[in-house]
N, C-alpha and C. Protein backbone atom coordinates (compact mmCIF):
# COMPACT_ATOMS: atom_id res chain seq x y z
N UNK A 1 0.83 -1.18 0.00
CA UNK A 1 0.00 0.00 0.00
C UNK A 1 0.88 1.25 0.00
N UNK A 2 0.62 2.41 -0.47
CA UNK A 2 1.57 3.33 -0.77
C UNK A 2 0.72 4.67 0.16
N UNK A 3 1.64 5.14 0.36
CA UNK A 3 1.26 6.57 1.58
C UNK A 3 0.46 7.34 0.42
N UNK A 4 -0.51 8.12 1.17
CA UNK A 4 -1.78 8.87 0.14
C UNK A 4 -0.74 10.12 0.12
N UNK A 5 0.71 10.79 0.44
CA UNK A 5 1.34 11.81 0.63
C UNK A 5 2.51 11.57 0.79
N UNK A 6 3.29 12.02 -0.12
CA UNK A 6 5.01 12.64 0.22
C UNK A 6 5.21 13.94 0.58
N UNK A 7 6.65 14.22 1.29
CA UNK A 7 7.05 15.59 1.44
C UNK A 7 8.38 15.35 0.53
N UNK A 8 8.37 16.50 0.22
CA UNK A 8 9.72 16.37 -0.80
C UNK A 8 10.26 17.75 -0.72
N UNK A 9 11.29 18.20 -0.78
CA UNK A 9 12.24 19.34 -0.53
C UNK A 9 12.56 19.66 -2.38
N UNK A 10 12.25 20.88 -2.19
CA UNK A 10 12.24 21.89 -3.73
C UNK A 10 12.72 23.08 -3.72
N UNK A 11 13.84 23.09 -4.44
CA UNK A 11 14.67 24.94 -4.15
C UNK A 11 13.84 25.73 -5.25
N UNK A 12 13.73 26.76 -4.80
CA UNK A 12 12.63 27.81 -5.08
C UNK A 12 13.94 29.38 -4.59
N UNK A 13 13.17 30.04 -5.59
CA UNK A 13 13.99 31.39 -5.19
C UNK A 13 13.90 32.06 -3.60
N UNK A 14 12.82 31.76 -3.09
CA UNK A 14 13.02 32.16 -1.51
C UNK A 14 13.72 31.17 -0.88
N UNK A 15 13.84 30.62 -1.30
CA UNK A 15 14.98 28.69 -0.21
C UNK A 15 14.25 27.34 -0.76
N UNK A 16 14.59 26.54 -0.16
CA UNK A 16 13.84 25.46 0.39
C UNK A 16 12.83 25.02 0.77
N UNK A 17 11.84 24.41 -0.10
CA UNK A 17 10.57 24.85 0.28
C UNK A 17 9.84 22.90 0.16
N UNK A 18 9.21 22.66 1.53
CA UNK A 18 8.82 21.52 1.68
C UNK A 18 7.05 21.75 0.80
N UNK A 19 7.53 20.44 -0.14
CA UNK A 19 6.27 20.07 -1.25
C UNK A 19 5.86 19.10 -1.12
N UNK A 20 4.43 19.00 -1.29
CA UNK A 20 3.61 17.92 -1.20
C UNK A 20 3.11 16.91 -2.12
N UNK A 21 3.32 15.63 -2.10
CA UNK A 21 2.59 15.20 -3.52
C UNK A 21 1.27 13.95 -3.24
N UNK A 22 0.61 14.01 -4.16
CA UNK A 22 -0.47 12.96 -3.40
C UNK A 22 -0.27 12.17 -4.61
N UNK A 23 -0.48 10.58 -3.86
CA UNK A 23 -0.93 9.76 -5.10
C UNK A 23 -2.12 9.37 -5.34
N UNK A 24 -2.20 9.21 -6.64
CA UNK A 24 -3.02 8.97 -7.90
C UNK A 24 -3.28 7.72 -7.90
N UNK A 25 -4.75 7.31 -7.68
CA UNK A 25 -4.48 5.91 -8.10
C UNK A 25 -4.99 5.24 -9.13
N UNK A 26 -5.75 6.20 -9.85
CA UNK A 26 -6.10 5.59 -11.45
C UNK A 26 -4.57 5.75 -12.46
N UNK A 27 -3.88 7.13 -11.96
CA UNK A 27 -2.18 6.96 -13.07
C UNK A 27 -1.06 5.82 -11.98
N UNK A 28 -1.62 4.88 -10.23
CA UNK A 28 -0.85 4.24 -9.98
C UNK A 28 0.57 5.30 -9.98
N UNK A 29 0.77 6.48 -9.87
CA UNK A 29 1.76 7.34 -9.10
C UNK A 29 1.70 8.74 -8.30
N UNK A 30 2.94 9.52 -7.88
CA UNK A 30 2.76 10.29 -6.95
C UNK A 30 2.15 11.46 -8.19
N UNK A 31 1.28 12.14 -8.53
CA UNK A 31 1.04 12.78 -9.82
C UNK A 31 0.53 14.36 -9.57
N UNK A 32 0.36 14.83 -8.29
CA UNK A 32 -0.45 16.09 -7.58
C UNK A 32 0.55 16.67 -6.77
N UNK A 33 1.45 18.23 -7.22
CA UNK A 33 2.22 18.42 -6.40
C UNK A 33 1.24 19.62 -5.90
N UNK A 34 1.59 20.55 -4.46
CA UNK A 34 1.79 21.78 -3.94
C UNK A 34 2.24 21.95 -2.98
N UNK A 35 2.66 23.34 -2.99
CA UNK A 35 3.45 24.02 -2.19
C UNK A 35 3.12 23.82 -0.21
N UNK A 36 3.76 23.55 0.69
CA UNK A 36 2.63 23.72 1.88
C UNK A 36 3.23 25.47 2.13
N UNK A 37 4.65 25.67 1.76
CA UNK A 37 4.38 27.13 1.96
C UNK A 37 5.71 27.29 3.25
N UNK A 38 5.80 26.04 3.62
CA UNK A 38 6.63 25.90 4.65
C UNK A 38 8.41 26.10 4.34
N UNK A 39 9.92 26.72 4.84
CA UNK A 39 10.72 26.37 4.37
C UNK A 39 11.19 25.42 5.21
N UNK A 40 12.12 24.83 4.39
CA UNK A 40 13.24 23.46 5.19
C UNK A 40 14.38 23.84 5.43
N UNK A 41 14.49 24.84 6.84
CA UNK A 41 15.56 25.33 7.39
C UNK A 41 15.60 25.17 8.51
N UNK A 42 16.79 25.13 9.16
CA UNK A 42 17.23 24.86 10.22
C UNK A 42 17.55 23.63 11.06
N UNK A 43 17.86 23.18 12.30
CA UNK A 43 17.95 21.92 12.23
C UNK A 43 17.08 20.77 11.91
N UNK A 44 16.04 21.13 12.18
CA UNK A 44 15.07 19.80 11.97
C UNK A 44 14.04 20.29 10.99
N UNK A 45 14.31 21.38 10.10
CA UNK A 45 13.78 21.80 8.83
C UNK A 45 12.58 21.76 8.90
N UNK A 46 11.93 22.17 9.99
CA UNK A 46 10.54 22.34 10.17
C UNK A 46 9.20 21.24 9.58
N UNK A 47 10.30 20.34 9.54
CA UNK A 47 9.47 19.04 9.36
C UNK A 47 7.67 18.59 9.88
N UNK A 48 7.71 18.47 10.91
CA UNK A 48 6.56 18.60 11.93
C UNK A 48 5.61 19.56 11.27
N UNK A 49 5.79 21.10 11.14
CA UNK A 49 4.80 21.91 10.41
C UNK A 49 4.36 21.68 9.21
N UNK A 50 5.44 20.74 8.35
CA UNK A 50 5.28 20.59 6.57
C UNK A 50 4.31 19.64 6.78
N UNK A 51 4.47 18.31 7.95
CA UNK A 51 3.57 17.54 7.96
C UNK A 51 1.98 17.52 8.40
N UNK A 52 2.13 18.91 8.89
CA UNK A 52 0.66 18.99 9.40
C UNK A 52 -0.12 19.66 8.03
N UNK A 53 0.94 21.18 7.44
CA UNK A 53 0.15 21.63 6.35
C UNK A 53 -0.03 20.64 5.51
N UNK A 54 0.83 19.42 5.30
CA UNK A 54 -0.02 18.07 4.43
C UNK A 54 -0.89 17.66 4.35
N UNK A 55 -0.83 17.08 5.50
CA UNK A 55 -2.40 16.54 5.95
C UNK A 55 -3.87 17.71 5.63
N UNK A 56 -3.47 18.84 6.01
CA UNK A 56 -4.68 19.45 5.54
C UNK A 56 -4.69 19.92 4.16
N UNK A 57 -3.47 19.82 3.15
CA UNK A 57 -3.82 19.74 2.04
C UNK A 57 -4.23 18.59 1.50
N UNK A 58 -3.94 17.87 2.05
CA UNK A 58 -4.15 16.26 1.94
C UNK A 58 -5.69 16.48 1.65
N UNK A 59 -6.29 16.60 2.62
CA UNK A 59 -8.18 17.19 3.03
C UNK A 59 -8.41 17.77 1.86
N UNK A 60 -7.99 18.87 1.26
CA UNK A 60 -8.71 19.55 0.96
C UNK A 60 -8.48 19.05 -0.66
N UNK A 61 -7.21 18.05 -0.94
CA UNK A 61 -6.96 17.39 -2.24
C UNK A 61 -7.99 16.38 -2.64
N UNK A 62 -8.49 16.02 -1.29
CA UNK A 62 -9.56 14.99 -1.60
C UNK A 62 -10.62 15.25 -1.92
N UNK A 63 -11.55 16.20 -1.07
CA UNK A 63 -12.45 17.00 -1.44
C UNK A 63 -12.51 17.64 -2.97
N UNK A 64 -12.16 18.09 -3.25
CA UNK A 64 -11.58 18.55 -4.89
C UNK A 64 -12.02 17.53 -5.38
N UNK A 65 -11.07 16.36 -5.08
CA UNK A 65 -11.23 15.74 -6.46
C UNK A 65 -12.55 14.43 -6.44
N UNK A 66 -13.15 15.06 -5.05
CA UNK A 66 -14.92 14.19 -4.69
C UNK A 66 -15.95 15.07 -5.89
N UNK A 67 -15.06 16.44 -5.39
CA UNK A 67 -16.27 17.43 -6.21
C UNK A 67 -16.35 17.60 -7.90
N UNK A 68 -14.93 17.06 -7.92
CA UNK A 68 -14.46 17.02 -8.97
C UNK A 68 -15.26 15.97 -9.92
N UNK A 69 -15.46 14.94 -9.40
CA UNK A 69 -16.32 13.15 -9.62
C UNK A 69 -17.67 13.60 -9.95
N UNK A 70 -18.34 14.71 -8.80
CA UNK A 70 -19.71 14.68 -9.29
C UNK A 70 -19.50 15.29 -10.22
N UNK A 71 -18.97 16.71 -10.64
CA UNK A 71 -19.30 17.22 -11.69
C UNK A 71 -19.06 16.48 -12.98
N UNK A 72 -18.33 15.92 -13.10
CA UNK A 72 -18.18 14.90 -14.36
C UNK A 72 -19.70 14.04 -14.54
N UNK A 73 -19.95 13.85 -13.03
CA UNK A 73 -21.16 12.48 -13.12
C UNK A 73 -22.31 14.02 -13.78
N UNK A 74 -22.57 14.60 -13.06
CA UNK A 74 -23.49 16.11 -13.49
C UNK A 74 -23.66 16.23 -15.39
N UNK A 75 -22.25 16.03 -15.28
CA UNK A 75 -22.02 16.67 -17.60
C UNK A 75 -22.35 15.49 -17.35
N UNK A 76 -22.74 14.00 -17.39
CA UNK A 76 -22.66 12.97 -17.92
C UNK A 76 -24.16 12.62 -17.90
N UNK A 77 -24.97 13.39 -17.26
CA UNK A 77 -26.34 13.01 -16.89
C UNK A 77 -26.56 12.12 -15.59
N UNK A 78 -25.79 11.70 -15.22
CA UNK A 78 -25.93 10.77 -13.89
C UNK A 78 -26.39 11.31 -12.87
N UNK A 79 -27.27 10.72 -12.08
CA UNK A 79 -27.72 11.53 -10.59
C UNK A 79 -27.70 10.81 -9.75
N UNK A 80 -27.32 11.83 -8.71
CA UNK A 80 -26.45 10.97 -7.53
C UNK A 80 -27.47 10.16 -6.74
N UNK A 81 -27.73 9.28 -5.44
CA UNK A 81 -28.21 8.63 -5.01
C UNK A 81 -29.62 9.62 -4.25
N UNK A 82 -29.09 10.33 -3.82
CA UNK A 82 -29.75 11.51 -3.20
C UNK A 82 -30.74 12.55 -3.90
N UNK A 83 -30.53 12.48 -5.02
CA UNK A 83 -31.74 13.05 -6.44
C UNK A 83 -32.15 12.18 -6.73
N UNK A 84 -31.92 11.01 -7.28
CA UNK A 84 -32.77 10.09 -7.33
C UNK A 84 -33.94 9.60 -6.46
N UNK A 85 -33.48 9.70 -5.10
CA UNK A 85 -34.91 9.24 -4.00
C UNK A 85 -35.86 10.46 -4.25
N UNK A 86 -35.50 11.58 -4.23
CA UNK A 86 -36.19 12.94 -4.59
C UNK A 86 -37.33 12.82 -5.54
């Protein structure tokens, strides 16, 4: 099973900047990068903070791409379980 998130270290003109990637599992790789915004300086490169702004990009990557599902199902004519009982 593969972690739903990496952190990965990316030089950027302000420094070092801890990046996030989520995997994909219809392309089966890591395929969704962004920024958490955090740099990777000092001794323990602020690790701990990169991992929390993950996780809540993590959240909010998922969401996206839930909302992302209906609207496709929406153009496709499909209705969700919840319009249908309606």
């Amino acid at each position: 099973m593969r972690y739903p998130f990496t952190l990965v270290k990316i030089k950027s003109k302000v420094g070092t900047m801890w990046h996030v990637r989520f995997w994909d599992k219809s392309l089966q790789k890591y395929a969704h990068s962004r920024t958490t915004g955090i740099l990777a300086e000092g001794k323990k490169e602020h690790r701990r903070e990169a991992e929390e702004a993950a996780r809540k990009l993590y959240d909010e990557f998922l969401v996206s791409k839930s909302t992302e599902h209906c609207g496709v199902a929406a153009r496709m004519g499909i209705a969700r379980a919840s319009e249908r009982l309606a």
